[in-house]
Protein backbone atom coordinates (compact mmCIF):
# COMPACT_ATOMS: atom_id res chain seq x y z
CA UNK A 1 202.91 113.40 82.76
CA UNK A 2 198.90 113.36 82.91
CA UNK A 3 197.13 111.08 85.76
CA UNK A 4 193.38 110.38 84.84
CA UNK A 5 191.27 109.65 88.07
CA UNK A 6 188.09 107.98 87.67
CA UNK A 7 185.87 109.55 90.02
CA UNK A 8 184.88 107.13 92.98
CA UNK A 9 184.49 109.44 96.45
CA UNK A 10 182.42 112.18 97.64
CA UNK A 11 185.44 114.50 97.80
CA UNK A 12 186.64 113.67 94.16
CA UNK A 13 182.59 114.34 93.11
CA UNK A 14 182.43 117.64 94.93
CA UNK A 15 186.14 118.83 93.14
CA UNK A 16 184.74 117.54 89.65
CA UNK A 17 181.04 119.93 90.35
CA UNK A 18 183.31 123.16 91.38
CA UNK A 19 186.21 122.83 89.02
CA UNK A 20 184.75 124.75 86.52
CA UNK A 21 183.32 127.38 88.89
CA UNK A 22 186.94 127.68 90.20
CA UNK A 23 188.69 127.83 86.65
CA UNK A 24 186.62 130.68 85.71
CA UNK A 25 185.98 132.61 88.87
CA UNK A 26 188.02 135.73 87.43
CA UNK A 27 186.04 135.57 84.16
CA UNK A 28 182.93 138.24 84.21
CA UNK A 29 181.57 136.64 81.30
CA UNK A 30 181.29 133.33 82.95
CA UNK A 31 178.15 132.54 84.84
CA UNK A 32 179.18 129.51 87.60
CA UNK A 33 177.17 126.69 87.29
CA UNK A 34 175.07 125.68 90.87
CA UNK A 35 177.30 123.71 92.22
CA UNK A 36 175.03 121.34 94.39
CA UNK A 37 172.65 120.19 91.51
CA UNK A 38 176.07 119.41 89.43
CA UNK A 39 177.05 117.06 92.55
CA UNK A 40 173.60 115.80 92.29
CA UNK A 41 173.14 115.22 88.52
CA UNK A 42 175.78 112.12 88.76
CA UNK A 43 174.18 110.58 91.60
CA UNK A 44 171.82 107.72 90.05
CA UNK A 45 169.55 107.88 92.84
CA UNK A 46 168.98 111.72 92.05
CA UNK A 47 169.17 112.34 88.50
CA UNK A 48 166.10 109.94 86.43
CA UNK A 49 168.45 110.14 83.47
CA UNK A 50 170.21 107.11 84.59
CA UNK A 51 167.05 105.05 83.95
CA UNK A 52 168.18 104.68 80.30
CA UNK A 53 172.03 106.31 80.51
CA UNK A 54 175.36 105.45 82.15
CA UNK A 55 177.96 107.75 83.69
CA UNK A 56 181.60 108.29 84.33
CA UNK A 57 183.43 111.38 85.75
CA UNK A 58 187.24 111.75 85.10
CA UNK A 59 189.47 114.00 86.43
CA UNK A 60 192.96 114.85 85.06
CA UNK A 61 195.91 115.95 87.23
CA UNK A 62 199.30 117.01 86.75
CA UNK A 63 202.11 117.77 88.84
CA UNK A 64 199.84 117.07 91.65
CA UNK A 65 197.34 119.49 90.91
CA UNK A 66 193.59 118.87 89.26
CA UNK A 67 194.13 120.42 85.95
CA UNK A 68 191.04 119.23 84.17
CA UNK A 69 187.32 116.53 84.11
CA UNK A 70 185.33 115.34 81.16
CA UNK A 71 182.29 113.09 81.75
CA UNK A 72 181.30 110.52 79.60
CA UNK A 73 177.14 109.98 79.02
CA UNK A 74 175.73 106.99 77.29
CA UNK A 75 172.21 107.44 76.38
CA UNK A 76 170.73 104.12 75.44
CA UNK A 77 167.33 106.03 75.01
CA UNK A 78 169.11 108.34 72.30
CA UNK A 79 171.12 105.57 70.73
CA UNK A 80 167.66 104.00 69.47
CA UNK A 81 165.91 106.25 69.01
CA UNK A 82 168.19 108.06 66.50
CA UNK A 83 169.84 104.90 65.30
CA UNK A 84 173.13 105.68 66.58
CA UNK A 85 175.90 104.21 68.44
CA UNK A 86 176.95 107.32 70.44
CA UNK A 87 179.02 108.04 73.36
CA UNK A 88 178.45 111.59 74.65
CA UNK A 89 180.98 114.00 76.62
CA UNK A 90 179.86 116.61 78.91
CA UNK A 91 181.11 118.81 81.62
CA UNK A 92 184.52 118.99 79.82
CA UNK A 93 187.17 121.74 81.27
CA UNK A 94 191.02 121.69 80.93
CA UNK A 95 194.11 123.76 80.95
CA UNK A 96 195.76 125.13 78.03
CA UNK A 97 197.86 122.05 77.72
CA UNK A 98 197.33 119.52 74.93
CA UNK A 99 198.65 116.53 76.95
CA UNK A 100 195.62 117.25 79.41
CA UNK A 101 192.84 117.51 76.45
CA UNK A 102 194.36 114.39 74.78
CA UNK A 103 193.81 112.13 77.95
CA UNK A 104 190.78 113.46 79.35
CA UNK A 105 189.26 112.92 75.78
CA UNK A 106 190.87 109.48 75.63
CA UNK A 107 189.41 108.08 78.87
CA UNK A 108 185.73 108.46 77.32
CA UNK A 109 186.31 107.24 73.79
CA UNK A 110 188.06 104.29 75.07
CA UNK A 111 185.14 103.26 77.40
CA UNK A 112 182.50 103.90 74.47
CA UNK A 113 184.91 101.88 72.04
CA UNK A 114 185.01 99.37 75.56
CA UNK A 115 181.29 99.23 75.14
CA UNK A 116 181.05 98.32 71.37
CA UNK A 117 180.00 102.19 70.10
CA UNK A 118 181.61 103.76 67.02
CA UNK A 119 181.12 107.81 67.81
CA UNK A 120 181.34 110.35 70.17
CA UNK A 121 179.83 113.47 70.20
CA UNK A 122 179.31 117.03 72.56
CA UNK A 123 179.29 118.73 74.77
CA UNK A 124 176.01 117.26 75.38
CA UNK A 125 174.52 116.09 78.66
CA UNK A 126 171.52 113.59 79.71
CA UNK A 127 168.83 115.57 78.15
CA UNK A 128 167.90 118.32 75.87
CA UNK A 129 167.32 120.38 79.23
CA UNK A 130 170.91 119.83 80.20
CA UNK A 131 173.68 122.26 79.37
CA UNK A 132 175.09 121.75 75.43
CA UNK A 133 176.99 123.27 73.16
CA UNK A 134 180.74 124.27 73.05
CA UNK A 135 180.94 127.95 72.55
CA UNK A 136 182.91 128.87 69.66
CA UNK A 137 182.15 132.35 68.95
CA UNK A 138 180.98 135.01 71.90
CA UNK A 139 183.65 134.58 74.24
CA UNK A 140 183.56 138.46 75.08
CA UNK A 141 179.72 138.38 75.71
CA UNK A 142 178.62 137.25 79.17
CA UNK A 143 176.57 133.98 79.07
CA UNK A 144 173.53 132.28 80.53
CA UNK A 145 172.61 130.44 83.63
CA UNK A 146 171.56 127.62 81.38
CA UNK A 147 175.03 127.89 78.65
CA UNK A 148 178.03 126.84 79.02
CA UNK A 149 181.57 129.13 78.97
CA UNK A 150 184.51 127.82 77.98
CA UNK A 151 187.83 129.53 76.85
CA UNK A 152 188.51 130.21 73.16
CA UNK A 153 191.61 127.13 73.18
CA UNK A 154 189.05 124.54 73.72
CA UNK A 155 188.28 124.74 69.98
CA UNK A 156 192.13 124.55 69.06
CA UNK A 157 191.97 121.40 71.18
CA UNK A 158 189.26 119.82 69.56
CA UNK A 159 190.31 120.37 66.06
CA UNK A 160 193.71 119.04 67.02
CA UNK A 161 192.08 115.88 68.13
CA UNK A 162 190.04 115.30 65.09
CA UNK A 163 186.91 116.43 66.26
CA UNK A 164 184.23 117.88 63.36
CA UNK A 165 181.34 120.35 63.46
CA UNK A 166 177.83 117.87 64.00
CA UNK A 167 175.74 121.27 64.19
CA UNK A 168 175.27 124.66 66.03
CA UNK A 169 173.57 126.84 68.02
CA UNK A 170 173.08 130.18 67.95
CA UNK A 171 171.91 133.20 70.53
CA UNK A 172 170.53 136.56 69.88
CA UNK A 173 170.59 139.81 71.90
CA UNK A 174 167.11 141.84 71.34
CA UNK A 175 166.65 145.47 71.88
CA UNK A 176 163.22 145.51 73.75
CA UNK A 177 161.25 148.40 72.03
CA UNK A 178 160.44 151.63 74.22
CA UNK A 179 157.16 151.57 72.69
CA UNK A 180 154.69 148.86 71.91
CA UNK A 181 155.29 146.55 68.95
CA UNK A 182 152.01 147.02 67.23
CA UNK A 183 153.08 144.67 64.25
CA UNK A 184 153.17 141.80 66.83
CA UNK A 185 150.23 142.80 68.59
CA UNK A 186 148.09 142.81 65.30
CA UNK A 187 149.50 139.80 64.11
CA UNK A 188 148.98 138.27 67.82
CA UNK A 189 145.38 139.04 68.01
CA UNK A 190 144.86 137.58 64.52
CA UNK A 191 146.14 134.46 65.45
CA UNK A 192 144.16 134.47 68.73
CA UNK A 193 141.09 135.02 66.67
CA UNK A 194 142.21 132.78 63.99
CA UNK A 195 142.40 129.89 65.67
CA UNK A 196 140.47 130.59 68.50
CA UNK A 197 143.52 130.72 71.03
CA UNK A 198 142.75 131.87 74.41
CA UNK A 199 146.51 133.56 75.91
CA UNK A 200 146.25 132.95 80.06
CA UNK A 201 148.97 134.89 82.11
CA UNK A 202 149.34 133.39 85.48
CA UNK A 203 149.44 135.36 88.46
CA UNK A 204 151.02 132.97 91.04
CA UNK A 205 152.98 129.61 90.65
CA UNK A 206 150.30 128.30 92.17
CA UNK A 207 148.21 128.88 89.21
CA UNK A 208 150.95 127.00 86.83
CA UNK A 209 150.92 124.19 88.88
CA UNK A 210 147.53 122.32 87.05
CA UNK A 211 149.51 122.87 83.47
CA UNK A 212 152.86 121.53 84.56
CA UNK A 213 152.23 117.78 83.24
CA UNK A 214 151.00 119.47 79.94
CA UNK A 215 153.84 121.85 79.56
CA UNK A 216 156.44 119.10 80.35
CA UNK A 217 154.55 116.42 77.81
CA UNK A 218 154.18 119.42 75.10
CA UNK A 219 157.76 120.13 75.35
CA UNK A 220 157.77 116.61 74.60
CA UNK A 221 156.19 116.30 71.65
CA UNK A 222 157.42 119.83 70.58
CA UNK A 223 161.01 119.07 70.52
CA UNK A 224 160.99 115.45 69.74
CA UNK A 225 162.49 116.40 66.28
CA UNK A 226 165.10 118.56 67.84
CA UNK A 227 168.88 117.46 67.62
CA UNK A 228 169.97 114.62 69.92
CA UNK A 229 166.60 115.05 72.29
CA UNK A 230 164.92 111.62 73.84
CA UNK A 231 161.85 111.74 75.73
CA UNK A 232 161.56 113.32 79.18
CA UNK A 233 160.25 110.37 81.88
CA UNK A 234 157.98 111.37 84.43
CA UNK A 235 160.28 110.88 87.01
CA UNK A 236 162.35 113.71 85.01
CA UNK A 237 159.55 115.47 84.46
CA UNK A 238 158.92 115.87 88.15
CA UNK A 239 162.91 116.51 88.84
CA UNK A 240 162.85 119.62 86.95
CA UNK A 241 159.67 120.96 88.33
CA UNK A 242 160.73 120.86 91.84
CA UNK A 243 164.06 122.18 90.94
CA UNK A 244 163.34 125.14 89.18
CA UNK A 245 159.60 125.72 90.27
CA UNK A 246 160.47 128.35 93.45
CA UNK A 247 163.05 129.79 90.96
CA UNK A 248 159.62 131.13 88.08
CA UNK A 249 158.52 134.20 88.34
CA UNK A 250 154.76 133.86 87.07
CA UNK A 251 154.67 137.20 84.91
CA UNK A 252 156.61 135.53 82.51
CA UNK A 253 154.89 132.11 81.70
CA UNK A 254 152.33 132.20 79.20
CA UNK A 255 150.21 129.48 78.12
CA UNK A 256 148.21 129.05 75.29
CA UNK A 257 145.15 126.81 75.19
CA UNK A 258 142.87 125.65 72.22
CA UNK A 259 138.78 125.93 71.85
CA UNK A 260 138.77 122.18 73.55
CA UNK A 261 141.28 124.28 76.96
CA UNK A 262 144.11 122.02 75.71
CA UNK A 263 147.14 123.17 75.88
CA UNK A 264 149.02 124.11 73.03
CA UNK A 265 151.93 126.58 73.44
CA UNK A 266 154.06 127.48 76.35
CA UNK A 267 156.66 130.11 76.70
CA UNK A 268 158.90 130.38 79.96
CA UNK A 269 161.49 133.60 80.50
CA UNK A 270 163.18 134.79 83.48
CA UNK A 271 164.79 137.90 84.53
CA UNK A 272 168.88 137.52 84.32
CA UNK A 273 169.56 135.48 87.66
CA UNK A 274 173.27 136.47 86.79
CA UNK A 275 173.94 138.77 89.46
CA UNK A 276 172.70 136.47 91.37
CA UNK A 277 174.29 133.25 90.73
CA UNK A 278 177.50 135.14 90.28
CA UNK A 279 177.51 136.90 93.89
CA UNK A 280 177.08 132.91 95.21
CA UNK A 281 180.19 131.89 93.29
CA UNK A 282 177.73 128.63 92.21
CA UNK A 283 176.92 127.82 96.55
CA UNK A 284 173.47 127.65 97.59
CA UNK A 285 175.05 127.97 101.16
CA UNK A 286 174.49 130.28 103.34
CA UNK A 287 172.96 132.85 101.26
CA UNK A 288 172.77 131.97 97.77
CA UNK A 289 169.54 130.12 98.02
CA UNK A 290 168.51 133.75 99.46
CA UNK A 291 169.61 135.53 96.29
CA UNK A 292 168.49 132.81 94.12
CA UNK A 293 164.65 132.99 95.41
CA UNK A 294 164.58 137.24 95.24
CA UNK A 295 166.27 137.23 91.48
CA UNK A 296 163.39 136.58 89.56
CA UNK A 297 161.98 139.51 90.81
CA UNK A 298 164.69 141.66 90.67
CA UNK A 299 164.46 144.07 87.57
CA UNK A 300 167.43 143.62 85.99
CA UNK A 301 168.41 144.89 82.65
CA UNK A 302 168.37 141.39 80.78
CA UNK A 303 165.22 138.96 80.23
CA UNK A 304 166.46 135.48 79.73
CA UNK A 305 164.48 133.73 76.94
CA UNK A 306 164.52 129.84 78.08
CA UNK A 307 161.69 127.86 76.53
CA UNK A 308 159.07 128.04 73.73
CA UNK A 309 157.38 125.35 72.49
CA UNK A 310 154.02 124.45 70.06
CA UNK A 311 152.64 121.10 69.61
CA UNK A 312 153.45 120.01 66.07
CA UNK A 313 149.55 120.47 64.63
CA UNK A 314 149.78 124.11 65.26
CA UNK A 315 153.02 125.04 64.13
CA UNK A 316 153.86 127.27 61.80
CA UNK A 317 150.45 129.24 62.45
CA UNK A 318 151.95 131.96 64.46
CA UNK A 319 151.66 130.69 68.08
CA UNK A 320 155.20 131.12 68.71
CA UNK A 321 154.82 134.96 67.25
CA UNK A 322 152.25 135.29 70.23
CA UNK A 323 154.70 133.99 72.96
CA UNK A 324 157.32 135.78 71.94
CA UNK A 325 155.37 138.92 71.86
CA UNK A 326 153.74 138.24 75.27
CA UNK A 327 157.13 137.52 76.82
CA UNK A 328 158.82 140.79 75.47
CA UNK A 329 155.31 143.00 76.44
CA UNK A 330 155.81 142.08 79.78
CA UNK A 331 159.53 142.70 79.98
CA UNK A 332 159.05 146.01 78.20
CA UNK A 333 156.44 146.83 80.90
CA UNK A 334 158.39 146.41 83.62
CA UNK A 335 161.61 148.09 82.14
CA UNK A 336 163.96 145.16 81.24
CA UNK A 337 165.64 147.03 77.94
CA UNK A 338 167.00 143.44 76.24
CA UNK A 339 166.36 139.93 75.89
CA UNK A 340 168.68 137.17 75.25
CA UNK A 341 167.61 133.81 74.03
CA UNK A 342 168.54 130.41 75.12
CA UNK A 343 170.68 128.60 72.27
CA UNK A 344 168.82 128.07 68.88
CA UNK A 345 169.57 125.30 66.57
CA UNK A 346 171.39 127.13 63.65
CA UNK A 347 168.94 125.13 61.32
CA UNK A 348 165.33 126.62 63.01
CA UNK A 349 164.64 128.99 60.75
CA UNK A 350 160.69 129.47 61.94
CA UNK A 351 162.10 130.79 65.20
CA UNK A 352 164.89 132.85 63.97
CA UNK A 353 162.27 134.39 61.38
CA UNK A 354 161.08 136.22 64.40
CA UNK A 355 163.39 138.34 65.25
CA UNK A 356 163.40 140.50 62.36
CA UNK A 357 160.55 142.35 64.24
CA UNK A 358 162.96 143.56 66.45
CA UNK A 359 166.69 145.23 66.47
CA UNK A 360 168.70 142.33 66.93
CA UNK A 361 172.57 140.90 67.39
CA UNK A 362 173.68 137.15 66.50
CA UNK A 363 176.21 137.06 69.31
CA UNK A 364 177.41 133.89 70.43
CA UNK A 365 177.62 130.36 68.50
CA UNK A 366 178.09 126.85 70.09
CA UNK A 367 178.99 123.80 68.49
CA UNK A 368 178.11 120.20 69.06
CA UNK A 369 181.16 117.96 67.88
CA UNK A 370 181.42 114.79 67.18
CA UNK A 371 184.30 111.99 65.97
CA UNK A 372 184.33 108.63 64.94
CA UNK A 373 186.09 106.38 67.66
């Protein structure tokens, strides 16, 4: 017989952060998730989200032993502004056991039914910067810092309970030319001429720091279109940049401002912090703060492609050509042989267009499901 626990104490909050990190400790292809700002992204006081969402962590146990969580999200901020009545999952991890999967996915739709909504849908989390995106496809590739890793019998599960395709996401692995792309760089400097685009590099973080508002508000306004996304407050705004800012390495931000020095394009990739994360089993404590703060640095084999955004007036004019090519210059320069890119919605086509400038896999597909309740 399945127990769900509602989670209520500190020790039942730190097991529900670390269960996945434990599940797939033996997996090489799963990267652990950091296992402190899990803990802290259900704390209200913490996490900004829960200005306009709601929260509950369940665990699942059998035979006295924690064999599964789900979270459920309610985003009152998404449910407007996409005219839905949504509950979302998140954070979902079980057993090969069908019993589990059925009550762990029971305790959330029954609270969304409990609070008058009609569908649920994920894995998504708080925000459009959170982890999403069940993978269905890529389970012998090894992921991202920012994906999510699940087993192949989590889509058996789903289907069993009724759950549909909403949409999906897909990643690429680029082969990072030995030599410089020349295509891109003519078509970058004819965009920079063009439309009178001025590229800046920074140096030091300390030179990002003036743009961050403007990144943060383009991203915004860039990605307001973008499946399930609500607006970033400035309280999240200012979460992210103090949780990730010591974790940039500056060589890899670009920034593209207009005639009028307005911003209007940002790109943001990191070297791999795989190794890294992976070494630390997920614990900042005691040394994987250490590792975390020396990986973007390192020169690893892998760039990690995370964020790219244009501010809808000059889309479609080649800005995101220019990042893209400024990004994979720099990697080239200093050696890193492939880049892998964050998830892409199956459906944006301008982005994906891309890619044909380079030798390229399709390698690993998510999927956002959803079911009415």
């Amino acid at each position: 017989m399945v127990e769900i626990r509602e989670v209520k104490t500190r020790k039942e909050r730190k097991l529900f952060a670390s269960f996945n990190v434990r599940m797939y400790k033996d997996n090489p292809n799963a990267i652990p998730d950091i296992i402190m700002d899990e803990y802290n992204n259900f704390i209200p006081k913490k996490n900004p989200a829960y200005e306009y969402c709601s929260a509950r962590q369940f665990l699942a146990y059998k035979d006295g032993k924690c064999v599964g969580r789900i979270a459920g999200i309610i985003s009152n901020a998404a449910n407007t502004k996409w005219g839905t009545k949504r509950i979302r999952f998140s954070r979902v991890d079980f057993i090969d056991d069908r019993e589990v999967s059925a009550a762990l996915f029971k305790a959330v739709e029954d609270w969304g039914r409990e609070q008058g909504l009609t569908e649920i849908q994920g894995p998504i989390g708080f925000c459009d910067l959170d982890q999403e995106g069940m993978l269905v496809d890529g389970f012998d590739r090894e992921g991202m810092m920012i994906t999510i890793y699940n087993a192949p019998y989590y889509v058996e599960h789903l289907e069993a309970l009724g759950y549909t395709k909403g949409i999906d996401w897909i990643e690429y692995r680029i082969k990072l030319p030995s030599e410089p792309n020349y295509k891109l760089e003519k078509l970058s400097e004819a965009v920079k001429k063009k439309f009178k685009i001025e590229l800046v590099e920074p140096k030091t973080r300390k030179e990002i720091k003036p743009y961050i508002l403007s990144v943060l508000n383009l991203l915004n306004d860039s990605y307001k279109d973008l499946y399930g996304t609500v607006k970033l407050s400035d309280a999240q705004i200012d979460k992210y940049y103090n949780q990730y800012i010591l974790l940039i390495n500056p060589e890899y931000v670009k920034l593209l401002l207009d005639e009028n020095r307005e911003l209007v394009g940002f790109g943001l990739a990191m070297p791999s912090m795989n190794a890294a994360v992976k070494k630390s089993n997920g614990r900042l404590f005691p040394f994987g703060w250490y590792r975390l703060l020396r990986a973007p640095f390192a020169k690893p084999e892998v760039l990690d492609l995370y964020l790219v955004g244009v501010v809808p007036r000059m889309q479609n004019r080649g800005l995101t050509a220019l990042l893209i090519h400024s990004m994979t210059e720099t990697a080239r320069k200093n050696g890193i042989k492939y880049a892998e890119t964050g998830p892409e919605l199956e459906t944006n086509v301008q982005v994906q267009a891309l890619w044909k400038h380079f030798e390229v896999e399709q390698h690993k597909r998510r999927r956002c499901w959803v079911k009415e309740i």
